[in-house]
Structure formats: structure tokens, C-alpha cells
Protein backbone atom coordinates (compact mmCIF):
# COMPACT_ATOMS: atom_id res chain seq x y z
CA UNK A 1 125.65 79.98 96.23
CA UNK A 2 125.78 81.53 93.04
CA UNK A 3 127.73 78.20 91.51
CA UNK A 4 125.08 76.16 93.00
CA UNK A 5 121.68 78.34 91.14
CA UNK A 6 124.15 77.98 88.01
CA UNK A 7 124.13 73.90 88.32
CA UNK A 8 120.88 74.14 89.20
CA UNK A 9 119.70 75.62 85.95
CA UNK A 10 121.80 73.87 84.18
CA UNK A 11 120.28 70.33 85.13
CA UNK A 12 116.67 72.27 84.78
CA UNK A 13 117.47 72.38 81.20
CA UNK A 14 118.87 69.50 80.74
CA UNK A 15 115.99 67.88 82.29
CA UNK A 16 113.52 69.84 79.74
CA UNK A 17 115.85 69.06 76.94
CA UNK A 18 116.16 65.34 77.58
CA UNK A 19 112.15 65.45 78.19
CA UNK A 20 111.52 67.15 74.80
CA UNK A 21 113.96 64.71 73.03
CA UNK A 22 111.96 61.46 74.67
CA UNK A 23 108.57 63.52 73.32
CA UNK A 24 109.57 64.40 69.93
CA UNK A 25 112.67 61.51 68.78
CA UNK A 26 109.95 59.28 67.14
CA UNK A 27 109.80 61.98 64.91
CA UNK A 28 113.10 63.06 64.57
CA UNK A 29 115.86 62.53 62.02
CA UNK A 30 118.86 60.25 63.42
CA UNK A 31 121.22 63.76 62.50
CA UNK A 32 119.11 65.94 64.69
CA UNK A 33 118.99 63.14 67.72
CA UNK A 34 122.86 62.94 67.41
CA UNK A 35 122.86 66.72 68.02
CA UNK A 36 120.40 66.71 70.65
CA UNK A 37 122.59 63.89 72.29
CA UNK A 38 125.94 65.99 71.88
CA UNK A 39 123.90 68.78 73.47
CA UNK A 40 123.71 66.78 76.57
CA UNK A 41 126.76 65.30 76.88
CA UNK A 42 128.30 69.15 76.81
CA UNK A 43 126.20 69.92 79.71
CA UNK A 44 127.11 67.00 81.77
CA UNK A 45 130.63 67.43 80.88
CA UNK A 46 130.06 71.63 81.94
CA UNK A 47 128.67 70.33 85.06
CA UNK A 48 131.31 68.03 85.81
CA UNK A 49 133.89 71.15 85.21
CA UNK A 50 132.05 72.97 87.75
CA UNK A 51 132.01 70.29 90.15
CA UNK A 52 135.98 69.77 89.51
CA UNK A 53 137.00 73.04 89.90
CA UNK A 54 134.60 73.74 93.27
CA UNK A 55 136.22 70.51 94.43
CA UNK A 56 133.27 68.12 94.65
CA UNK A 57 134.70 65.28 93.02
């Protein structure tokens, strides 16, 4: 249960970080997007991790 409530806030702020990205990129610099992209991508990838090694996939 614990491992679930830690994927859980994981894709909460993932979801608020890929919301604040769509709200603010107009504005941003394409160096700070790339970051903000990376950011992502190393949550998805610490997701998928967590789903490996709980045997989900």
C-alpha cells in the first residue's frame, strides 16, 4: 500500500508539473522546457522502476 501512495504522488506531481509547463512554456526559454521535459521523463522512467520491480509489467 505504501508503494501504491508513493506512485500515487508521484503522478500527482507530474500531473501539476506537466500542467504548469502547458501554463507557463509560451513564456519559457527552449533550455528551461528541455529541463522541464527531462524532469518528466525521470519520473515516468521512476515509475516504470517501481512498477518493474513490484512486478506489474
Amino acid at each position: 500500500m505504501k508503494d501504491l501512495a508513493k506512485a500515487q504522488e508521484l503522478l500527482d506531481n507530474l500531473a501539476r508539473t506537466m500542467q504548469e509547463l502547458v501554463r507557463v512554456m509560451p513564456g519559457m526559454s527552449c533550455e528551461l522546457v528541455r529541463k522541464e521535459i527531462k524532469n518528466i521523463n525521470n519520473s515516468i522512467s521512476i515509475l516504470n522502476t517501481e512498477a518493474e520491480n513490484h512486478g506489474e509489467f
